[in-house]
PDB file of N, CA and C in Angstrom:
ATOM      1  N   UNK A   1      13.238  65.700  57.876  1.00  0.00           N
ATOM      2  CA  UNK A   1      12.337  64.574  57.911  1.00  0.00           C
ATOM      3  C   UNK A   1      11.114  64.900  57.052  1.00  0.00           C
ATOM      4  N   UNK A   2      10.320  63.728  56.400  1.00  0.00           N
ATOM      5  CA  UNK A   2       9.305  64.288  55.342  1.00  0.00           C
ATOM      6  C   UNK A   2       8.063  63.411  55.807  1.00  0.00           C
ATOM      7  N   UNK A   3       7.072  63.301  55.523  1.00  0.00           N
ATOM      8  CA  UNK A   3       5.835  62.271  55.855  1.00  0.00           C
ATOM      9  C   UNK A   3       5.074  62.422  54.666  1.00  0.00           C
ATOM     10  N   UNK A   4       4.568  61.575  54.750  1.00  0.00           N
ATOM     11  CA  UNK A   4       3.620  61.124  53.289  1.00  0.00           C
ATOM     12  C   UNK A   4       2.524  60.569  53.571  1.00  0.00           C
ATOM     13  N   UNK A   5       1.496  61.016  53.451  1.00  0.00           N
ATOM     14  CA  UNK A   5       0.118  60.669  53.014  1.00  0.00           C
ATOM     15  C   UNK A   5      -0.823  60.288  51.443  1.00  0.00           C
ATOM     16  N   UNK A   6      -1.011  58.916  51.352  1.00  0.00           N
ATOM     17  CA  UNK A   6      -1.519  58.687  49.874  1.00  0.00           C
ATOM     18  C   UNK A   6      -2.909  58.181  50.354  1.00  0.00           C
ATOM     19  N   UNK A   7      -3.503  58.449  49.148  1.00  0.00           N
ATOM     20  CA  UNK A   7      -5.140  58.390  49.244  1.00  0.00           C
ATOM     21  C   UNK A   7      -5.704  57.405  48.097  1.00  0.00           C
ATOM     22  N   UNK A   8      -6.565  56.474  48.342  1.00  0.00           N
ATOM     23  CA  UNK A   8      -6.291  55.374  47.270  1.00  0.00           C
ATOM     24  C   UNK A   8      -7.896  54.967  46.989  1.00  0.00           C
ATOM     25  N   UNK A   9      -8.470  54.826  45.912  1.00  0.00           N
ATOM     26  CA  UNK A   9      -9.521  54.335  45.539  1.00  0.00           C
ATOM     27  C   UNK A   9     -10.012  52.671  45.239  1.00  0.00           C
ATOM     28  N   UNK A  10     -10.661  52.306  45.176  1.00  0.00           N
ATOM     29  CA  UNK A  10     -10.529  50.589  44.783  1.00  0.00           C
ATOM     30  C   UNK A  10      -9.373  50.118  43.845  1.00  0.00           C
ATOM     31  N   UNK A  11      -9.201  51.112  42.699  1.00  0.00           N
ATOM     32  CA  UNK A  11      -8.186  49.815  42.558  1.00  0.00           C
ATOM     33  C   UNK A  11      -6.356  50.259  42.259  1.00  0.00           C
ATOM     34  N   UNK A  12      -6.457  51.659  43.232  1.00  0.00           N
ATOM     35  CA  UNK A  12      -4.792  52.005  43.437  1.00  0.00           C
ATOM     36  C   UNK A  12      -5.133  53.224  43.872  1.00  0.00           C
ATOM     37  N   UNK A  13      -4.117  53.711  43.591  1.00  0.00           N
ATOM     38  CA  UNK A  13      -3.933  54.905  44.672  1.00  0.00           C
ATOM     39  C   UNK A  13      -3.834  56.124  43.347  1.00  0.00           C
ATOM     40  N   UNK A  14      -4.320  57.519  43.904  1.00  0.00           N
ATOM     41  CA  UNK A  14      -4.685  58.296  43.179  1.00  0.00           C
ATOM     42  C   UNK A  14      -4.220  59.878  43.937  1.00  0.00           C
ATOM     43  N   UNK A  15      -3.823  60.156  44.896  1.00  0.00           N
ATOM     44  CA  UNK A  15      -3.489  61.142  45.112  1.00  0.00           C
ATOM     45  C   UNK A  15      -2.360  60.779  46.826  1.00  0.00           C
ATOM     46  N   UNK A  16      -1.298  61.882  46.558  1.00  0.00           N
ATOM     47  CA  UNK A  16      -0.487  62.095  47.685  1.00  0.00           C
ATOM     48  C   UNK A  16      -0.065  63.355  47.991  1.00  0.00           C
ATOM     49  N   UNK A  17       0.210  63.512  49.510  1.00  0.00           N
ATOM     50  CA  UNK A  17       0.951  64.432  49.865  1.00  0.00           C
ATOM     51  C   UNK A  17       2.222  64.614  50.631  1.00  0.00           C
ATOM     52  N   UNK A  18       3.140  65.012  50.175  1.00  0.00           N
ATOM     53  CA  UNK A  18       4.514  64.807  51.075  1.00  0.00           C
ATOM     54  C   UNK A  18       4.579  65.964  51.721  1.00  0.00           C
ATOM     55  N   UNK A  19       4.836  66.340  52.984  1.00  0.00           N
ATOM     56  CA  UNK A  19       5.399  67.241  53.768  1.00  0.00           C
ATOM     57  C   UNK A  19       6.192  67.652  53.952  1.00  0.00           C
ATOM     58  N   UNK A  20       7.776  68.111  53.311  1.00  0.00           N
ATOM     59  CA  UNK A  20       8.742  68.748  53.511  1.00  0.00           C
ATOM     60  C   UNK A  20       9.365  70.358  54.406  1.00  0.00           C
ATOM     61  N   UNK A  21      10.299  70.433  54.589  1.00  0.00           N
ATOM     62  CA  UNK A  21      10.884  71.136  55.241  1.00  0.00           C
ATOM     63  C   UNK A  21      10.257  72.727  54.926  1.00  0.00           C
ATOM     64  N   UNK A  22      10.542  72.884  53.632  1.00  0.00           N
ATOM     65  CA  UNK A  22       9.946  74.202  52.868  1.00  0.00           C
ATOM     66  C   UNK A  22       8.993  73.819  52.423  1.00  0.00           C
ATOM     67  N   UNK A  23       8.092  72.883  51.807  1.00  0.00           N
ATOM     68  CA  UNK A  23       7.094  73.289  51.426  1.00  0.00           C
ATOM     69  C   UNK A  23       6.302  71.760  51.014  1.00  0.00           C
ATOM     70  N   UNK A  24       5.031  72.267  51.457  1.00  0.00           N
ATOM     71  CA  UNK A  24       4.315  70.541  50.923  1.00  0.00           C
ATOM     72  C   UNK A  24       4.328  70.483  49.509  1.00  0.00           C
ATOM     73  N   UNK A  25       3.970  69.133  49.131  1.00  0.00           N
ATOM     74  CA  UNK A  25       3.985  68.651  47.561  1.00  0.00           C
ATOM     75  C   UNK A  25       2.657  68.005  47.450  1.00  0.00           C
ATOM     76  N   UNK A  26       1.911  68.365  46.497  1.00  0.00           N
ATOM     77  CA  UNK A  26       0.590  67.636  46.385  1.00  0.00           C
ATOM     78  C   UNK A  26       1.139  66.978  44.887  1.00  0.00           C
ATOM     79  N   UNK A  27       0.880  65.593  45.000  1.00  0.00           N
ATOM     80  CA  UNK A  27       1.193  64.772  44.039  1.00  0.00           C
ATOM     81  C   UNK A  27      -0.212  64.134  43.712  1.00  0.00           C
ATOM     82  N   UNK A  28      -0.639  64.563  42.242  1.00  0.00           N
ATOM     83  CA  UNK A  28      -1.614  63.540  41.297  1.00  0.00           C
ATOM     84  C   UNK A  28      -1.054  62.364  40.651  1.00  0.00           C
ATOM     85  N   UNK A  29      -1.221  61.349  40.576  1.00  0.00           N
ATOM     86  CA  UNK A  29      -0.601  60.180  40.383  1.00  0.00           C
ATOM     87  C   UNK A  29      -0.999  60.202  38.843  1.00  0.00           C
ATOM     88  N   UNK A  30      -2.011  60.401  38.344  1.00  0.00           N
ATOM     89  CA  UNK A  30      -2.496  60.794  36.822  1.00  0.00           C
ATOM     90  C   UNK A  30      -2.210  62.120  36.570  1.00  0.00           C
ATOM     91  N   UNK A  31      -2.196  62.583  36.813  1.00  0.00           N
ATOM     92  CA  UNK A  31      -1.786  64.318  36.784  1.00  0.00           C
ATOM     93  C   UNK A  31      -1.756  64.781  35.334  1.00  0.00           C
ATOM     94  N   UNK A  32      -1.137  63.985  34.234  1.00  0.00           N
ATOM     95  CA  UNK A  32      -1.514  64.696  33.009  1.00  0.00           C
ATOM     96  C   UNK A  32      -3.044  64.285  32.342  1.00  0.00           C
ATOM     97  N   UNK A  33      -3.480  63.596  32.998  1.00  0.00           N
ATOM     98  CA  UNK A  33      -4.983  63.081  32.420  1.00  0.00           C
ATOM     99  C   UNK A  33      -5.777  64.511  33.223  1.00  0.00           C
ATOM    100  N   UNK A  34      -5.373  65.187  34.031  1.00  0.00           N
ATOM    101  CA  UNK A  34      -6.696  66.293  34.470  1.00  0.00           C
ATOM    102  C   UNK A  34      -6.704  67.330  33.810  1.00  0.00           C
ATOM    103  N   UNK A  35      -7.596  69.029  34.207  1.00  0.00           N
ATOM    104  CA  UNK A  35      -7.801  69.603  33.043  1.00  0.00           C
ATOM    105  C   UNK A  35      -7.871  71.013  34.279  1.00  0.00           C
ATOM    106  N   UNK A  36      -7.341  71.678  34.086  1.00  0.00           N
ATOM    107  CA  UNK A  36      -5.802  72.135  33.621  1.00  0.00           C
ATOM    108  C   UNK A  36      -4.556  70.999  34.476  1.00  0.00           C
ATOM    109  N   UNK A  37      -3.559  70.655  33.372  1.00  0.00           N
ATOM    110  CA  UNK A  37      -2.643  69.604  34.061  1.00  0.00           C
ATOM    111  C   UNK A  37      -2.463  70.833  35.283  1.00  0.00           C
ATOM    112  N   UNK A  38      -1.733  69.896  36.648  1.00  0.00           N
ATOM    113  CA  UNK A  38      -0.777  70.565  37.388  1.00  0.00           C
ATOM    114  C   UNK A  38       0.214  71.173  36.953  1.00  0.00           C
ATOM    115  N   UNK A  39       0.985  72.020  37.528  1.00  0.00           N
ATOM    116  CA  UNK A  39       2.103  72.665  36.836  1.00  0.00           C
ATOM    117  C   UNK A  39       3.482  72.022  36.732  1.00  0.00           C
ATOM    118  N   UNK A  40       3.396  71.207  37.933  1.00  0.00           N
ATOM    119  CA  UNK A  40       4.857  70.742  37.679  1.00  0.00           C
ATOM    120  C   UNK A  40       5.186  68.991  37.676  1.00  0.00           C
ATOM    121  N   UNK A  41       5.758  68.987  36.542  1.00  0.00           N
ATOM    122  CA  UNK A  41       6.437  67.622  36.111  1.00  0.00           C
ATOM    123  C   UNK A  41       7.034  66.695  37.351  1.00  0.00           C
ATOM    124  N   UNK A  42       6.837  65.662  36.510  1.00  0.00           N
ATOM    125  CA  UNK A  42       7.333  64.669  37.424  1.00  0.00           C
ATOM    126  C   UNK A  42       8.211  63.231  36.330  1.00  0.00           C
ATOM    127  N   UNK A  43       9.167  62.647  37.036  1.00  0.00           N
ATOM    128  CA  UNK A  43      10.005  61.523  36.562  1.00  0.00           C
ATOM    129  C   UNK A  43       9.064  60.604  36.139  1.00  0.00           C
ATOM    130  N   UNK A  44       8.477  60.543  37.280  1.00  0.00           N
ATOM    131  CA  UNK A  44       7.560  59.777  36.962  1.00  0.00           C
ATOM    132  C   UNK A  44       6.325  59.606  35.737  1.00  0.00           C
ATOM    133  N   UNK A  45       5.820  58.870  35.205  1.00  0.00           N
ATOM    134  CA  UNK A  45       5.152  58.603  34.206  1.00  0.00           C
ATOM    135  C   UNK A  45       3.831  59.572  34.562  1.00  0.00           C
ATOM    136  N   UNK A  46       3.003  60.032  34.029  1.00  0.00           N
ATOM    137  CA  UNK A  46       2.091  60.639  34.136  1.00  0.00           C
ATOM    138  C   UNK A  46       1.783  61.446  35.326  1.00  0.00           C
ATOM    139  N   UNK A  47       2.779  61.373  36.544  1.00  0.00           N
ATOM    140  CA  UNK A  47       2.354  62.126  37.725  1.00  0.00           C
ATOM    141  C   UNK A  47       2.833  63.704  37.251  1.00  0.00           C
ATOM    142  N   UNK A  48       1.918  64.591  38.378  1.00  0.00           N
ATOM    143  CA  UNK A  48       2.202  66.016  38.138  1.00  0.00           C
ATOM    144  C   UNK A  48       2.233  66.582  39.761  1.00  0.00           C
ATOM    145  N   UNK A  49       2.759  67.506  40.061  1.00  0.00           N
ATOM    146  CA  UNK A  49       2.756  68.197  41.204  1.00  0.00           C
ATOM    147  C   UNK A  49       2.291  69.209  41.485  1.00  0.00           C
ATOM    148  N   UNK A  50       1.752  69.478  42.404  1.00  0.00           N
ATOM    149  CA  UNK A  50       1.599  71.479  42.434  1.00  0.00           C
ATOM    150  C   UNK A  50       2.434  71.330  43.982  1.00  0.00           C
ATOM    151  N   UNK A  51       3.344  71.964  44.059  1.00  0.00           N
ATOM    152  CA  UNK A  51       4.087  72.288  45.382  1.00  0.00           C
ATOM    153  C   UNK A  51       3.404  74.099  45.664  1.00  0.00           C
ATOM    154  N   UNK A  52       3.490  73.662  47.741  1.00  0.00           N
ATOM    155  CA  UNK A  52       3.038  74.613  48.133  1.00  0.00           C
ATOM    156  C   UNK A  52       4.246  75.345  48.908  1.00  0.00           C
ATOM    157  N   UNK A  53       3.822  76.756  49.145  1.00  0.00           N
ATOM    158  CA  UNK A  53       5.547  77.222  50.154  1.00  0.00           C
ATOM    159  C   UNK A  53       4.434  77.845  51.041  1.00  0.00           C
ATOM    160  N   UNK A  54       5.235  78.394  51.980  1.00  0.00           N
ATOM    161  CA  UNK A  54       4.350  78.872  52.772  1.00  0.00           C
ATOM    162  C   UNK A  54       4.539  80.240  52.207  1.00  0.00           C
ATOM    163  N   UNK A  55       2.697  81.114  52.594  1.00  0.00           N
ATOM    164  CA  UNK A  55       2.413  82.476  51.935  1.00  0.00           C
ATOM    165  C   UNK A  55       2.093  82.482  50.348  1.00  0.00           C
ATOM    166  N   UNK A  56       2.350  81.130  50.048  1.00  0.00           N
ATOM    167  CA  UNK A  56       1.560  81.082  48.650  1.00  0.00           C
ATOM    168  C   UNK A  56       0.268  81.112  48.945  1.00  0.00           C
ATOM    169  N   UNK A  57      -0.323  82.176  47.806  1.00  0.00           N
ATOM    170  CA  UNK A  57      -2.050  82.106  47.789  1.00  0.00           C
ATOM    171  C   UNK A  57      -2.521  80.708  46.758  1.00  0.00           C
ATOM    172  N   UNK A  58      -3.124  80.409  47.851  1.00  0.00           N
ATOM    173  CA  UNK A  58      -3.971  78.263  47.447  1.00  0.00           C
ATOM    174  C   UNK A  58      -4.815  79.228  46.089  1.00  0.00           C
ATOM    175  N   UNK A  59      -5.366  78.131  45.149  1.00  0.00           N
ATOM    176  CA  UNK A  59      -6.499  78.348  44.804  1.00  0.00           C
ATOM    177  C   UNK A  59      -7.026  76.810  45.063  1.00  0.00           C
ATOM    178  N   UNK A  60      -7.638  77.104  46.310  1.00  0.00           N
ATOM    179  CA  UNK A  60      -8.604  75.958  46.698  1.00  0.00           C
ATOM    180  C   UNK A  60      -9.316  75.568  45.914  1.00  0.00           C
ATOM    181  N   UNK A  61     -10.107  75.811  45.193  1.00  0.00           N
ATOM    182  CA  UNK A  61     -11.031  75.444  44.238  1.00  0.00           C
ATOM    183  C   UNK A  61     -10.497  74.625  43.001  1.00  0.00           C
ATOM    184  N   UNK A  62      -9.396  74.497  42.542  1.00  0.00           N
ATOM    185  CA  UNK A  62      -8.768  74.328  41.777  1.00  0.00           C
ATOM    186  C   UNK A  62      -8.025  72.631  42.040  1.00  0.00           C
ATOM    187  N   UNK A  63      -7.645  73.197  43.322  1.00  0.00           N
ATOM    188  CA  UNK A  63      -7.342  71.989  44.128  1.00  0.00           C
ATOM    189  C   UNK A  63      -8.403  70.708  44.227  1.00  0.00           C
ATOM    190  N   UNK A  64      -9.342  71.454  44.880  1.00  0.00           N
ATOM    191  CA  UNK A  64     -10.305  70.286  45.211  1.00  0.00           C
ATOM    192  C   UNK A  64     -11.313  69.560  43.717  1.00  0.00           C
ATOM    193  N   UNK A  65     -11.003  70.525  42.458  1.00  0.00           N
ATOM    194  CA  UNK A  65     -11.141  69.840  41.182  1.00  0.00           C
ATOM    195  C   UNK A  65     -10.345  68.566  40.673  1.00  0.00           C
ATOM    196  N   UNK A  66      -9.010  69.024  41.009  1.00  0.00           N
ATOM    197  CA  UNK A  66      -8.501  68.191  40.480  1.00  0.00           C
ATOM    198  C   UNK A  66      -8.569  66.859  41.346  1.00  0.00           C
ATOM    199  N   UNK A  67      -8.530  66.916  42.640  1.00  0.00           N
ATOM    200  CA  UNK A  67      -8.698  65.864  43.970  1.00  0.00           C
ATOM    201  C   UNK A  67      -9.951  65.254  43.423  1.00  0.00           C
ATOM    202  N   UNK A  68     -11.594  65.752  42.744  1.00  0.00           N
ATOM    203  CA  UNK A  68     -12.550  65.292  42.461  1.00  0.00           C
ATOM    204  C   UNK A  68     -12.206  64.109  40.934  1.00  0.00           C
ATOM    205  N   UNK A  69     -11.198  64.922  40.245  1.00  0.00           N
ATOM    206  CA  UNK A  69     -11.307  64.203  39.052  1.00  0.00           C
ATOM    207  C   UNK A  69     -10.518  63.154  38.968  1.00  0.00           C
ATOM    208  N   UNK A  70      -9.228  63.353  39.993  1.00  0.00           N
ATOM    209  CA  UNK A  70      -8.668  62.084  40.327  1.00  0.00           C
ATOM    210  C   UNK A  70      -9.100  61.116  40.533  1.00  0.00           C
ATOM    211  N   UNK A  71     -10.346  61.565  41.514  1.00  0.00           N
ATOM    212  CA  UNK A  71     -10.926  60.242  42.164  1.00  0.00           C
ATOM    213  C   UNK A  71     -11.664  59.323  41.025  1.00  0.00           C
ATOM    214  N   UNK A  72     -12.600  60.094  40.395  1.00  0.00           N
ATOM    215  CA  UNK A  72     -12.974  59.367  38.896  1.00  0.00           C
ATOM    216  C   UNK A  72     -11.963  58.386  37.935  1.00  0.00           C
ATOM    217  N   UNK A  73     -10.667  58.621  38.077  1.00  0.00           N
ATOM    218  CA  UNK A  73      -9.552  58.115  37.205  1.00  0.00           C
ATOM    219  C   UNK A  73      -9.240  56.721  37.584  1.00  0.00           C
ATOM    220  N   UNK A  74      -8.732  55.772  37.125  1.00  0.00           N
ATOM    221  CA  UNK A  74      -8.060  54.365  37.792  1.00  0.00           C
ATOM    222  C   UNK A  74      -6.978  54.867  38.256  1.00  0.00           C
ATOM    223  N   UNK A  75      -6.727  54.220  39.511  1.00  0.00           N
ATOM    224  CA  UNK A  75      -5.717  54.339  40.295  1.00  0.00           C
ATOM    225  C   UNK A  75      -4.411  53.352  39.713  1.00  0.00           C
ATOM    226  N   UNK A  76      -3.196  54.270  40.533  1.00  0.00           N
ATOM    227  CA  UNK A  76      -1.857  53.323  39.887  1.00  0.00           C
ATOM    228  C   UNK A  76      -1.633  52.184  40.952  1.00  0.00           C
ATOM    229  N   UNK A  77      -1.182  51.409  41.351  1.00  0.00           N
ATOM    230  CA  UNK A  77      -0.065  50.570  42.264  1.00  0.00           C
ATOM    231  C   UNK A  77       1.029  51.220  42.272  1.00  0.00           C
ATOM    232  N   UNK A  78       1.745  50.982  43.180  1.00  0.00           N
ATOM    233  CA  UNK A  78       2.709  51.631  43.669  1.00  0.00           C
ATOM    234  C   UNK A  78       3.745  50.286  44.195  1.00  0.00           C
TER     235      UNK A  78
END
């Protein structure tokens, strides 16, 4: 089973997180517009991922950059 949380600014949505079995997925919905992109690709048009496992070392800081610069970005519809 997976759950999903998206986070949305006035005029779409700009960041998600899915919860999976092994490991969460932090999804930027712009993801190649930030700086350093996320690492991992997506089907989707401009989204990027950073997936977490457990015992991976976060770089929090990094995280909460890109979560800041998202928010600055126009959001997609979904």
């Amino acid at each position: 089973m997976e759950h999903t949380a998206l986070w949305k600014v006035f005029d779409g949505w700009i960041f998600s997180m899915y919860c999976y079995k092994r490991y969460v997925q932090l999804t930027f919905m712009r993801g190649t517009s930030l700086s350093p992109i996320p690492p991992t690709s997506s089907k989707t048009e401009g989204a990027r991922y950073l997936n977490i496992h457990e015992g991976c070392k976060l770089d929090e800081d990094q995280i909460e950059e890109w979560i800041r610069q998202a928010s600055r970005l126009p959001g997609v519809t979904l």
